[in-house]
Protein backbone atom coordinates (compact mmCIF):
# COMPACT_ATOMS: atom_id res chain seq x y z
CA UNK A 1 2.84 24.18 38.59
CA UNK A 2 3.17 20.10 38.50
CA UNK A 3 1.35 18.11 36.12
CA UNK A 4 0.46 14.56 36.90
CA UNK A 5 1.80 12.24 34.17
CA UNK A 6 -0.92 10.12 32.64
CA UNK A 7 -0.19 6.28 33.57
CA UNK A 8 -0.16 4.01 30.51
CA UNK A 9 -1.24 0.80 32.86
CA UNK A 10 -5.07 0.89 31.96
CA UNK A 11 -4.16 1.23 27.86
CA UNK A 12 -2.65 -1.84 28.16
CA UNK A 13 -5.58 -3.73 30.19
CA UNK A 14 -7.65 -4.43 27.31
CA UNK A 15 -4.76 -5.48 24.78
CA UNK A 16 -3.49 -7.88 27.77
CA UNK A 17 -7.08 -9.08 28.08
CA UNK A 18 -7.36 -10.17 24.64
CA UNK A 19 -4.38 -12.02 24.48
CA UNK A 20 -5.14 -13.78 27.78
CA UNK A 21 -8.56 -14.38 26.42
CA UNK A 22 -6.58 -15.89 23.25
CA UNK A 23 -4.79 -18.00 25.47
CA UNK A 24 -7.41 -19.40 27.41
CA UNK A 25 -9.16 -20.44 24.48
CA UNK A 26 -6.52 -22.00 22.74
CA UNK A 27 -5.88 -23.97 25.92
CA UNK A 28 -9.59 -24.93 26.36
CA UNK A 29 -9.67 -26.15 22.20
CA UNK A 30 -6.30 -28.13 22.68
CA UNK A 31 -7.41 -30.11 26.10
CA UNK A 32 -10.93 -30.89 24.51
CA UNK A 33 -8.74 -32.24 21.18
CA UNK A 34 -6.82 -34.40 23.68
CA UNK A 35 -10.01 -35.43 26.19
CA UNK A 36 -12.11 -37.23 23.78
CA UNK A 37 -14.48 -36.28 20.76
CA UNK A 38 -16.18 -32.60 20.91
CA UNK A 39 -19.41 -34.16 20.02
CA UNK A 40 -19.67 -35.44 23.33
CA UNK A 41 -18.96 -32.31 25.12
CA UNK A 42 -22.29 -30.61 25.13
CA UNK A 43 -22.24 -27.04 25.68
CA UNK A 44 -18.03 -26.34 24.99
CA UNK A 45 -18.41 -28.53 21.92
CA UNK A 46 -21.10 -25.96 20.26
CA UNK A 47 -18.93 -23.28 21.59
CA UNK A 48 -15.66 -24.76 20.32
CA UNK A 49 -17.07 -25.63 16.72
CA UNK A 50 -16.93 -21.97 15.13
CA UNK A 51 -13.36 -21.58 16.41
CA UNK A 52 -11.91 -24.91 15.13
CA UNK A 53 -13.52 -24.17 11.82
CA UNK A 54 -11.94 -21.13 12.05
CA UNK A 55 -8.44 -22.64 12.67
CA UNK A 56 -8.89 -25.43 9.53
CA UNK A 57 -10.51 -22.62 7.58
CA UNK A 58 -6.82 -21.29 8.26
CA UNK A 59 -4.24 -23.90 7.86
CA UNK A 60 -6.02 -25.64 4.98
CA UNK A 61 -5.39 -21.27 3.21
CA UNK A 62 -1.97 -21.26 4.40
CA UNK A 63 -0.59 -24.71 3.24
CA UNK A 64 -2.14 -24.02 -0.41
CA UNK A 65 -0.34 -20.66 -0.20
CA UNK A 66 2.39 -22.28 0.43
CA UNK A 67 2.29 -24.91 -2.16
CA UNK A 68 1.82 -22.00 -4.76
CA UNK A 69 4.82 -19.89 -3.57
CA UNK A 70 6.83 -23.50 -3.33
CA UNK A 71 5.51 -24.12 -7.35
CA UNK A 72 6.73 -20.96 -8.26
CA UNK A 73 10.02 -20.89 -7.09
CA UNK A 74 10.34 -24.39 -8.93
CA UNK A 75 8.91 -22.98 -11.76
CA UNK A 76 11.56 -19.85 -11.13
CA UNK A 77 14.31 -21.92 -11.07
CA UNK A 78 13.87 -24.50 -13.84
CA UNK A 79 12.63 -20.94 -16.32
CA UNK A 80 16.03 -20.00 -15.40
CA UNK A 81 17.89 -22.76 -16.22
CA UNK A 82 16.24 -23.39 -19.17
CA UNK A 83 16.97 -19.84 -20.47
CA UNK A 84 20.74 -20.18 -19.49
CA UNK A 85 20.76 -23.53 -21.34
CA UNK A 86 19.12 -21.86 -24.67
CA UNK A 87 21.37 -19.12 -24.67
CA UNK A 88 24.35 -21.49 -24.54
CA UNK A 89 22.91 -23.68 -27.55
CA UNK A 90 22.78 -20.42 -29.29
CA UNK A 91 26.20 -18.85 -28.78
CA UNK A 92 27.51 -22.70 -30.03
CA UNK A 93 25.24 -22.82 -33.59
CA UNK A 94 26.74 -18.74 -33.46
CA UNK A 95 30.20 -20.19 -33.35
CA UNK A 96 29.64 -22.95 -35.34
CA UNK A 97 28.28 -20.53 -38.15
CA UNK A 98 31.27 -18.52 -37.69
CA UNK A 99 33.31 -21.22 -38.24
CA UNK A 100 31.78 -22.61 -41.11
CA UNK A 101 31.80 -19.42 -42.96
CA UNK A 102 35.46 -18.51 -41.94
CA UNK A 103 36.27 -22.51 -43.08
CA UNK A 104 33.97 -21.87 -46.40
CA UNK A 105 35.80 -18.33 -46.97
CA UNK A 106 39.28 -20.00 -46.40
CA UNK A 107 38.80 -23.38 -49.54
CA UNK A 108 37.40 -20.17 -52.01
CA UNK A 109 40.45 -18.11 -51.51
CA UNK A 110 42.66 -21.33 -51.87
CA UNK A 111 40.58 -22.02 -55.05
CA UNK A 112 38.74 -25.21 -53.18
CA UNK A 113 35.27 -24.00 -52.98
CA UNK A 114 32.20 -26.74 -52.00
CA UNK A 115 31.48 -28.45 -54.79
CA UNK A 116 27.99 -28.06 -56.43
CA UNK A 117 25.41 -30.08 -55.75
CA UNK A 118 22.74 -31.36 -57.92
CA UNK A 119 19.58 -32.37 -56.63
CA UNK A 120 17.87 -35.83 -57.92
CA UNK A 121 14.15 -37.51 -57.02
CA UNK A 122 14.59 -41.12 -55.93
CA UNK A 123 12.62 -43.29 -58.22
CA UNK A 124 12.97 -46.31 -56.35
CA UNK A 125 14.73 -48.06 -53.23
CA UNK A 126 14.48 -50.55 -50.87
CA UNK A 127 12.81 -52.84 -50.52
CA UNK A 128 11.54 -52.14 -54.39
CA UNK A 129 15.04 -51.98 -55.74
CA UNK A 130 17.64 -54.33 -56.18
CA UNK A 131 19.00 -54.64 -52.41
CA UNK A 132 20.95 -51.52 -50.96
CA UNK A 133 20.84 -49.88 -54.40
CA UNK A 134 18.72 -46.37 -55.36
CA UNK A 135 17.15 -45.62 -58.93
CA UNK A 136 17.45 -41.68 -58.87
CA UNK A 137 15.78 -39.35 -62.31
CA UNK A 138 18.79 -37.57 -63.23
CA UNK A 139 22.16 -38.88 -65.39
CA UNK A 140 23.88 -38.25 -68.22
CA UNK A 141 22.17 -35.27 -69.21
CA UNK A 142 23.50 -33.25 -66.06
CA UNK A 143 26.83 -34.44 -66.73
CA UNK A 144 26.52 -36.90 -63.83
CA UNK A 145 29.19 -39.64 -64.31
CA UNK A 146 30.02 -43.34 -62.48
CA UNK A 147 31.57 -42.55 -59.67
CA UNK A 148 29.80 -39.32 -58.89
CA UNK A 149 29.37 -38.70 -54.64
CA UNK A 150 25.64 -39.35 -53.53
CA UNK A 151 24.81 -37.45 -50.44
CA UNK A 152 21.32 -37.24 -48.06
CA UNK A 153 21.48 -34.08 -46.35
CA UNK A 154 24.95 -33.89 -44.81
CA UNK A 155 25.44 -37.86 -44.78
CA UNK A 156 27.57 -39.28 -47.82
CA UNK A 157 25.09 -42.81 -48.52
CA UNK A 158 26.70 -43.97 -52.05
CA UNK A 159 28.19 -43.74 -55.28
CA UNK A 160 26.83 -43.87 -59.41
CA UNK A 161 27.71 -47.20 -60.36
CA UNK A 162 25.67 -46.99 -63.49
CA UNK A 163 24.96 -43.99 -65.57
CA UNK A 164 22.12 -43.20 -68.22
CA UNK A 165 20.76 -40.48 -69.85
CA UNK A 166 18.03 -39.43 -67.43
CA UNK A 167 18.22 -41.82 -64.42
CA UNK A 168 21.57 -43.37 -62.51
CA UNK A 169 21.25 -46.33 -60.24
CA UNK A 170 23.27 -45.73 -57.15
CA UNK A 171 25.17 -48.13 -55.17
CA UNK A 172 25.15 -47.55 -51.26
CA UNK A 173 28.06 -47.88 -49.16
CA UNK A 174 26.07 -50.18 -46.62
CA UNK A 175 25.54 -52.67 -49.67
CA UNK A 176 27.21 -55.79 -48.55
CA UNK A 177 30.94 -56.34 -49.75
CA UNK A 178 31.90 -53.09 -50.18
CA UNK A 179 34.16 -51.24 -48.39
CA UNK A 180 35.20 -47.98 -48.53
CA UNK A 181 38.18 -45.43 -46.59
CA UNK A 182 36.41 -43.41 -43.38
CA UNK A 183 37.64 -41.05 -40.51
CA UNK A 184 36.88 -41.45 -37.09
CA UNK A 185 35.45 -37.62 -36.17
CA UNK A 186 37.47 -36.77 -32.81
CA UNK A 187 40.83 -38.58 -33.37
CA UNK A 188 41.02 -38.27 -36.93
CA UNK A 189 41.87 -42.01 -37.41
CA UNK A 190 41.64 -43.39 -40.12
CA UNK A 191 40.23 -46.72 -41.01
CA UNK A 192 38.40 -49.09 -43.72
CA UNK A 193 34.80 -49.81 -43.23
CA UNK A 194 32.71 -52.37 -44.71
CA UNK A 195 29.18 -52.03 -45.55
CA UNK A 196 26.66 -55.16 -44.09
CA UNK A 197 23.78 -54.13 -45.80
CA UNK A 198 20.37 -52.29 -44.61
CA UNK A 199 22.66 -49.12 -43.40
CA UNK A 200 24.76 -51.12 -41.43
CA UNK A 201 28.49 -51.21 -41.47
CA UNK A 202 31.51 -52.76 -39.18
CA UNK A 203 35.00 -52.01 -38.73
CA UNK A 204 37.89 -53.60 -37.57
CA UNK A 205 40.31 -51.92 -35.05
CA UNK A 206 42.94 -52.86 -32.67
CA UNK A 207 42.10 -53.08 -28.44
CA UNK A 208 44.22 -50.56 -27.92
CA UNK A 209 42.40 -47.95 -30.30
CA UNK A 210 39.99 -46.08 -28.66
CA UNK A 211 36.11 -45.74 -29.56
CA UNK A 212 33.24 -44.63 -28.28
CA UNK A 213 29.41 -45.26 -28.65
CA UNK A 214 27.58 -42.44 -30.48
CA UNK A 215 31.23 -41.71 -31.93
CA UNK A 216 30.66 -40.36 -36.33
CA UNK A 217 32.43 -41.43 -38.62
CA UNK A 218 33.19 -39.60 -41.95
CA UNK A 219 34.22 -39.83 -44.90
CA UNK A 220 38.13 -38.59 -45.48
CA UNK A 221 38.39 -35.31 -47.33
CA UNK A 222 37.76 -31.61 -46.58
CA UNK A 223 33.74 -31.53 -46.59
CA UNK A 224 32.82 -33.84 -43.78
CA UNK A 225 30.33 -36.19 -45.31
CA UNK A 226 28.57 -37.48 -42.38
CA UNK A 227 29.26 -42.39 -42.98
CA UNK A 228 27.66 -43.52 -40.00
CA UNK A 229 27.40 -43.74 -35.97
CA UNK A 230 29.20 -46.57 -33.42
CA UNK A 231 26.09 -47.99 -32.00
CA UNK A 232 28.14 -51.47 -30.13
CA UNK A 233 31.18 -52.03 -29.56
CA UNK A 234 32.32 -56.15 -29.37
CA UNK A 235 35.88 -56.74 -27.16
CA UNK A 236 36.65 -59.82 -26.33
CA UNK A 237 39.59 -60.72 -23.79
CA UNK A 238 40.68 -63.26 -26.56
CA UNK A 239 41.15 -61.49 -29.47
CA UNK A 240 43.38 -58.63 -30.70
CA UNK A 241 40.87 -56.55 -32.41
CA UNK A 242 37.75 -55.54 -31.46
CA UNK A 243 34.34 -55.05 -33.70
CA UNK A 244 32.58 -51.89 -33.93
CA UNK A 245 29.05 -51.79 -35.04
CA UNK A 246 27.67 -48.88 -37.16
CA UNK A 247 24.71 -47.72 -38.91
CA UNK A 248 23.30 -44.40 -41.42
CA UNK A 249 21.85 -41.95 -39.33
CA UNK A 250 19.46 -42.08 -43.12
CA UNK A 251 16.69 -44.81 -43.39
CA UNK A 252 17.38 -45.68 -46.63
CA UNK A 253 13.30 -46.36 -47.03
CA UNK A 254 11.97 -43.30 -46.67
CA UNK A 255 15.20 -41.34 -48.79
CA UNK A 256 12.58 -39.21 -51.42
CA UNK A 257 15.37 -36.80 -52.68
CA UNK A 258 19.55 -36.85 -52.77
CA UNK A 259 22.15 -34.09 -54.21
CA UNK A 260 24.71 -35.57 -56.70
CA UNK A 261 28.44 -34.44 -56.24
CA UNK A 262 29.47 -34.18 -60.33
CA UNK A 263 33.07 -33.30 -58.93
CA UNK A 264 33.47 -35.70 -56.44
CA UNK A 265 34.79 -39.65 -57.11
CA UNK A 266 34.77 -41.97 -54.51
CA UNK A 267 35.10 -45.25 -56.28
CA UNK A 268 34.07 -48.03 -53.55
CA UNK A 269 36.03 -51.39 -53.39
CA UNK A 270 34.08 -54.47 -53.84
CA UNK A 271 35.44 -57.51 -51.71
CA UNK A 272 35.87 -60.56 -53.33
């Protein structure tokens, strides 16, 4: 027996129908966009209307979508980065911890441990003190003596220069006329620095020395007291040297507490 096989021709009628029907429409909408305003078309402007609200309704929905997708892929990438950058800080401050403690572990087996500090109120400093100098309520009586290391925080700001029994006035290095030894912090140069008052300093060095901008400078020894920062650098074609510019990263105005170093002398030299 033969079977008749079962054409597939009028299945695809109505989905060819549509699409033609798309078609025409679309073709209809686009030539009454390019004749003139659909106001003025009557009949195929009320029938048009739905379908062009339609197609807005559309495009406006699709260009916000993909605005949002667009933010978020920013957003994506800049999370990423940003997570990548803190993990890096982190492994560095690691390192540097590791370091530190090795570096501390190292001076107490070779018998040079940090010296202790001991911690002092400021009474009174500039502008209420004599200029560039710092009444502090501690002397004497903690067996603080002239010469004794003044620190704020990690920076190294003066020295005793006069010792009672319950306060000590203390001379800054920035005070002007005084100079002192200090360390550049990547070339481990050293060089004398002279204070110009107000936290500034200036140093001396030959053209052919190199220095940087934002470059710290330190004071020589095995504990890295933080001096100052280059903040200009003068060179002038005519002369030999050139002038570098520093300042405290402290503002000596709003210092409320220092440490005293009892075992530490750094006896600045006054210039004449």
């Amino acid at each position: 027996m033969t079977y008749l096989l079962k054409s597939s021709v009028k299945k695809r009628k109505p989905l060819r129908f549509s699409i033609l029907l798309l078609v025409f429409f679309g073709v209809v909408l686009i030539g009454l966009r390019l004749i003139g305003p659909l106001e003025k078309r009557g009949a195929l402007y009320t029938v048009a209307t739905p379908f062009w609200k339609i197609s807005d309704f559309v495009l406006e929905k699709t260009t916000a979508m993909r605005a949002a997708f667009a933010s978020k892929e920013i957003l994506e990438k800049e999370n990423k980065t940003l997570r990548l950058e803190k993990e890096s800080f982190l492994f560095e401050w690691l390192y540097i911890d590791k370091i530190k403690a090795e570096n501390e572990e190292l001076k107490r087996m070779l018998g040079r441990e940090k010296p202790e500090e001991v911690l002092a109120a400021v009474l009174s400093g500039p502008p209420e003190s004599a200029y560039d100098t710092l009444v502090i309520d501690a002397g004497l009586s903690l067996g603080f003596q002239k010469g004794n290391l003044v620190l704020s925080g990690v920076s190294a700001i003066g020295v005793l220069e006069e010792v009672y029994k319950h306060t000590s006035l203390v001379r800054l290095f920035s005070s002007s006329g005084t100079s002192l030894p200090a360390r550049f912090g990547t070339s481990d140069l050293r060089v004398q620095m002279y204070g110009k008052g107000g936290g500034n300093f200036e140093i001396s060095l030959p053209k052919d020395m190199e220095a940087e901008i934002g470059e710290n400078i330190f004071l020589p020894g095995m504990d890295n007291y933080l001096l100052a920062t280059i903040e200009t650098i003068t060179d002038k074609d005519t002369e030999a040297f050139k002038t570098l510019l520093l300042r405290s990263e402290i503002t000596l105005s709003t210092v409320r507490f220092v440490t005293v170093v009892p075992q530490v002398f750094v006896p600045p030299r006054l210039e004449l």
